[in-house]
C-alpha atoms as a PDB file:
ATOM      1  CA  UNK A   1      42.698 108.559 146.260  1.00  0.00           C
ATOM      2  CA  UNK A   2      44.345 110.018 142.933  1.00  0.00           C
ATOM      3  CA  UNK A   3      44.765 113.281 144.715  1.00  0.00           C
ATOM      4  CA  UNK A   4      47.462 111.059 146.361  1.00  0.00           C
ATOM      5  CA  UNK A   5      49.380 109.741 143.690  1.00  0.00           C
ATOM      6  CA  UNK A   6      52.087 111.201 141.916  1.00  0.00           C
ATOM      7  CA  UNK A   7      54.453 111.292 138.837  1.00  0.00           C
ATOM      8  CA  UNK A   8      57.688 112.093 139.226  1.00  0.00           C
ATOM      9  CA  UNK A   9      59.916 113.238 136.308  1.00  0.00           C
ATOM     10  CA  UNK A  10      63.688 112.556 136.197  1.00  0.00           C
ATOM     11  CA  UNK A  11      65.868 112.785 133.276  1.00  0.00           C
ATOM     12  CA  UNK A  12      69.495 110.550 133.245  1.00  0.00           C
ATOM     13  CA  UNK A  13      72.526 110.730 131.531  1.00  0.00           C
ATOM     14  CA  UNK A  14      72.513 106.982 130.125  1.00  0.00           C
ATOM     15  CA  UNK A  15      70.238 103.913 131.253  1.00  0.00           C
ATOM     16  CA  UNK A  16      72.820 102.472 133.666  1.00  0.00           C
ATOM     17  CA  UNK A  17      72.162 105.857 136.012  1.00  0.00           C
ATOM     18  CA  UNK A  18      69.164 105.178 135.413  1.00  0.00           C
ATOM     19  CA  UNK A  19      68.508 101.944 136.721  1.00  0.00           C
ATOM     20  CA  UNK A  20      70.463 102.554 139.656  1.00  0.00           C
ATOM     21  CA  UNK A  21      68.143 105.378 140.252  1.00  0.00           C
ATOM     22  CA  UNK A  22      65.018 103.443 139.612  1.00  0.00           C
ATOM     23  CA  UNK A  23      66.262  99.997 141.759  1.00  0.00           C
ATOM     24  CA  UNK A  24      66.822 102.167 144.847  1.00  0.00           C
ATOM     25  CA  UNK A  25      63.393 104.355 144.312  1.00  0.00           C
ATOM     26  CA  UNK A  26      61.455 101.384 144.201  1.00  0.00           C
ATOM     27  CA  UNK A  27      63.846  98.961 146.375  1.00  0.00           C
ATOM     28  CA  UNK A  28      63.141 101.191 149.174  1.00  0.00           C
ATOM     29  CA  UNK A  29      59.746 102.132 148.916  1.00  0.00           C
ATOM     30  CA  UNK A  30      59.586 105.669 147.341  1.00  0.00           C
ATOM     31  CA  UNK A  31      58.383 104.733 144.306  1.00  0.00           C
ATOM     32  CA  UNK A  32      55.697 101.950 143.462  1.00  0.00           C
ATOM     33  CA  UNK A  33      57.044 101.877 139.409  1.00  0.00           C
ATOM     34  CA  UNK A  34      59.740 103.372 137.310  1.00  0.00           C
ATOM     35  CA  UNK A  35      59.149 103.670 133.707  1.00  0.00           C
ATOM     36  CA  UNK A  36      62.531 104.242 132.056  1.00  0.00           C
ATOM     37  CA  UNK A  37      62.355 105.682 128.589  1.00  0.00           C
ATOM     38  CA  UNK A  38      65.334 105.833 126.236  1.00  0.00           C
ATOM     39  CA  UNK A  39      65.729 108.388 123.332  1.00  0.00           C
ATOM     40  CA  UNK A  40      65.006 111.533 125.088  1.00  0.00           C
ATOM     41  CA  UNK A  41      67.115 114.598 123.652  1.00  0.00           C
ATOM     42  CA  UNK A  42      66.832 117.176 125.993  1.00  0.00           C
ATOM     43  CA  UNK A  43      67.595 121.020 125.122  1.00  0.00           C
ATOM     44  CA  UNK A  44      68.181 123.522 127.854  1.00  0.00           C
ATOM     45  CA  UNK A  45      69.818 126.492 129.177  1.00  0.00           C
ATOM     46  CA  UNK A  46      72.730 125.278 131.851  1.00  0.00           C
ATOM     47  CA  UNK A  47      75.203 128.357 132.879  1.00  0.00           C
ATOM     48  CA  UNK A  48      74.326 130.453 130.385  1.00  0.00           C
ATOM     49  CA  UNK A  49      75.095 127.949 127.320  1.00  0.00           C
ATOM     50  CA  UNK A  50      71.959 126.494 125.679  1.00  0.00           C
ATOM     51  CA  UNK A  51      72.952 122.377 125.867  1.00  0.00           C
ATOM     52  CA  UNK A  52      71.606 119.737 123.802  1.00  0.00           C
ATOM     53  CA  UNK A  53      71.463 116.094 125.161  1.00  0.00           C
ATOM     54  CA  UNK A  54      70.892 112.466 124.877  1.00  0.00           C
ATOM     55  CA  UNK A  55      69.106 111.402 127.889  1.00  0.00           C
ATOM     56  CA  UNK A  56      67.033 108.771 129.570  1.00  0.00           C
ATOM     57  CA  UNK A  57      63.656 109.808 130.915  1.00  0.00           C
ATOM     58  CA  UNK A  58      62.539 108.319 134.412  1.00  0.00           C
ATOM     59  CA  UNK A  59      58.757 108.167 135.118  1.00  0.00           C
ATOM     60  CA  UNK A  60      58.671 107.266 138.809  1.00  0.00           C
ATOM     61  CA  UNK A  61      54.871 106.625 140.076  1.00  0.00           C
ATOM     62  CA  UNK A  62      54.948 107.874 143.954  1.00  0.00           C
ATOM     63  CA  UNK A  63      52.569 109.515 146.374  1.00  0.00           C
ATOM     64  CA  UNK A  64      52.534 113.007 148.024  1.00  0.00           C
ATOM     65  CA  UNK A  65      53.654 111.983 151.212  1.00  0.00           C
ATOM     66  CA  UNK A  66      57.478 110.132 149.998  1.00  0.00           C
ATOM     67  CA  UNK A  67      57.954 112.817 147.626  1.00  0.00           C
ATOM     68  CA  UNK A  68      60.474 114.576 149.957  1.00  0.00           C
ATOM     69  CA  UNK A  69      62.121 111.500 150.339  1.00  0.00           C
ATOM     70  CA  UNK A  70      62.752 110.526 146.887  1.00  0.00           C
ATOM     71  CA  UNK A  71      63.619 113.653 145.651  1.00  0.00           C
ATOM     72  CA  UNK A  72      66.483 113.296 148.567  1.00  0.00           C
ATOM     73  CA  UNK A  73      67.187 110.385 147.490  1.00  0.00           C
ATOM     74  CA  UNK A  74      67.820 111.299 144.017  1.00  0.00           C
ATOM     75  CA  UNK A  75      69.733 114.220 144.461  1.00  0.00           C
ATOM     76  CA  UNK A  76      72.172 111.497 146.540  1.00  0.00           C
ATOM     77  CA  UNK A  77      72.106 109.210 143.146  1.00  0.00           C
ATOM     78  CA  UNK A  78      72.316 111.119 140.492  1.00  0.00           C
ATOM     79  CA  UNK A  79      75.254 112.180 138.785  1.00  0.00           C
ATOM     80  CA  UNK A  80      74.351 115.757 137.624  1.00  0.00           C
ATOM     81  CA  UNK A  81      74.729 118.589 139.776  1.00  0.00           C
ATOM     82  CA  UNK A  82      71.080 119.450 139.384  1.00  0.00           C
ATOM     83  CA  UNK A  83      69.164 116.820 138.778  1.00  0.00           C
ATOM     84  CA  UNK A  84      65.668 117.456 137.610  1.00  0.00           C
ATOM     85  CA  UNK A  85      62.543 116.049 139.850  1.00  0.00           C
ATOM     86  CA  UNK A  86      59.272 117.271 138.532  1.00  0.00           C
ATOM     87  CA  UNK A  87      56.343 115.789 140.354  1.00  0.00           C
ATOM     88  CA  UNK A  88      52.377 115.830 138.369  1.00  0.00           C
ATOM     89  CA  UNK A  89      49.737 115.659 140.383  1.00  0.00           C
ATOM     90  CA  UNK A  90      47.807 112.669 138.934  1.00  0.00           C
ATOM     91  CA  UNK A  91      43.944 113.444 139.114  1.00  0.00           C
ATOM     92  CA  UNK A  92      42.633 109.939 137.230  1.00  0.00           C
ATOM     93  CA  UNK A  93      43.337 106.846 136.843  1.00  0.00           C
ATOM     94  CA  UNK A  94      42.337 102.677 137.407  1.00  0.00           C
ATOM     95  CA  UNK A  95      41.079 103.105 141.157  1.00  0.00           C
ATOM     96  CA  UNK A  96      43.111  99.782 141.408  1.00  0.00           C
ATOM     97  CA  UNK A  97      46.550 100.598 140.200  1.00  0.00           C
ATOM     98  CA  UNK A  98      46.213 104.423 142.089  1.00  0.00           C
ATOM     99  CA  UNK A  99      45.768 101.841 145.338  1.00  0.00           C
ATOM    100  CA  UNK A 100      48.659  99.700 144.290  1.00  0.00           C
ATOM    101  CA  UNK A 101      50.539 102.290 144.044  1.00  0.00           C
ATOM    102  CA  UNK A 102      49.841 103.838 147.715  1.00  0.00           C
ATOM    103  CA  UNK A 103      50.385 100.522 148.609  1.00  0.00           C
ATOM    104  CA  UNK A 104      53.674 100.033 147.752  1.00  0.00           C
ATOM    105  CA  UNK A 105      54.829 103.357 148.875  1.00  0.00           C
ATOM    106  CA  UNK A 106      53.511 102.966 152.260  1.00  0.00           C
END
């Protein structure tokens, strides 16, 4: 069952992107949960200029088989021109929340 589930990794410029994000994700079905965590700085390389960023960090609980989907879907949302999606295979976990979460994404 776990080898189902997924987490998904997206970072946002502010928490209004991300909720917007996170409503549609789990409005229509691509996502059981989204976790949204404030206070993220992120520090990367983007066209040749190393950045340095307040962000919001989205942790969207999914499964394998929407993961196509969502990451479509959040490349329609989100503002940035590349948005990062980062899905973690999850290999543990409460045998009743993994179900939940196929549940809702089915």
């Amino acid at each position: 069952m776990s080898a189902e589930v997924l987490i998904a990794l997206c970072t946002c410029p502010d928490t209004a992107a991300g909720e917007r994000i996170a409503g549609a994700l789990v409005g229509e079905g691509l996502a059981a949960c989204v976790n949204l965590v404030p206070g993220v700085t992120s520090v990367y390389r983007w066209q040749g200029e190393v950045q340095r960023d307040a962000e919001v960090l989205l942790v969207i609980k999914t499964v394998r088989g929407r993961l196509d989907e969502l990451t479509a879907r959040v490349r329609e949302l989100h503002p940035y021109e590349l948005p990062e999606v980062i899905a973690l295979a999850v290999t543990g976990g409460l045998p009743d929340y993994l179900q939940w979460v196929i549940t809702c994404t089915s």
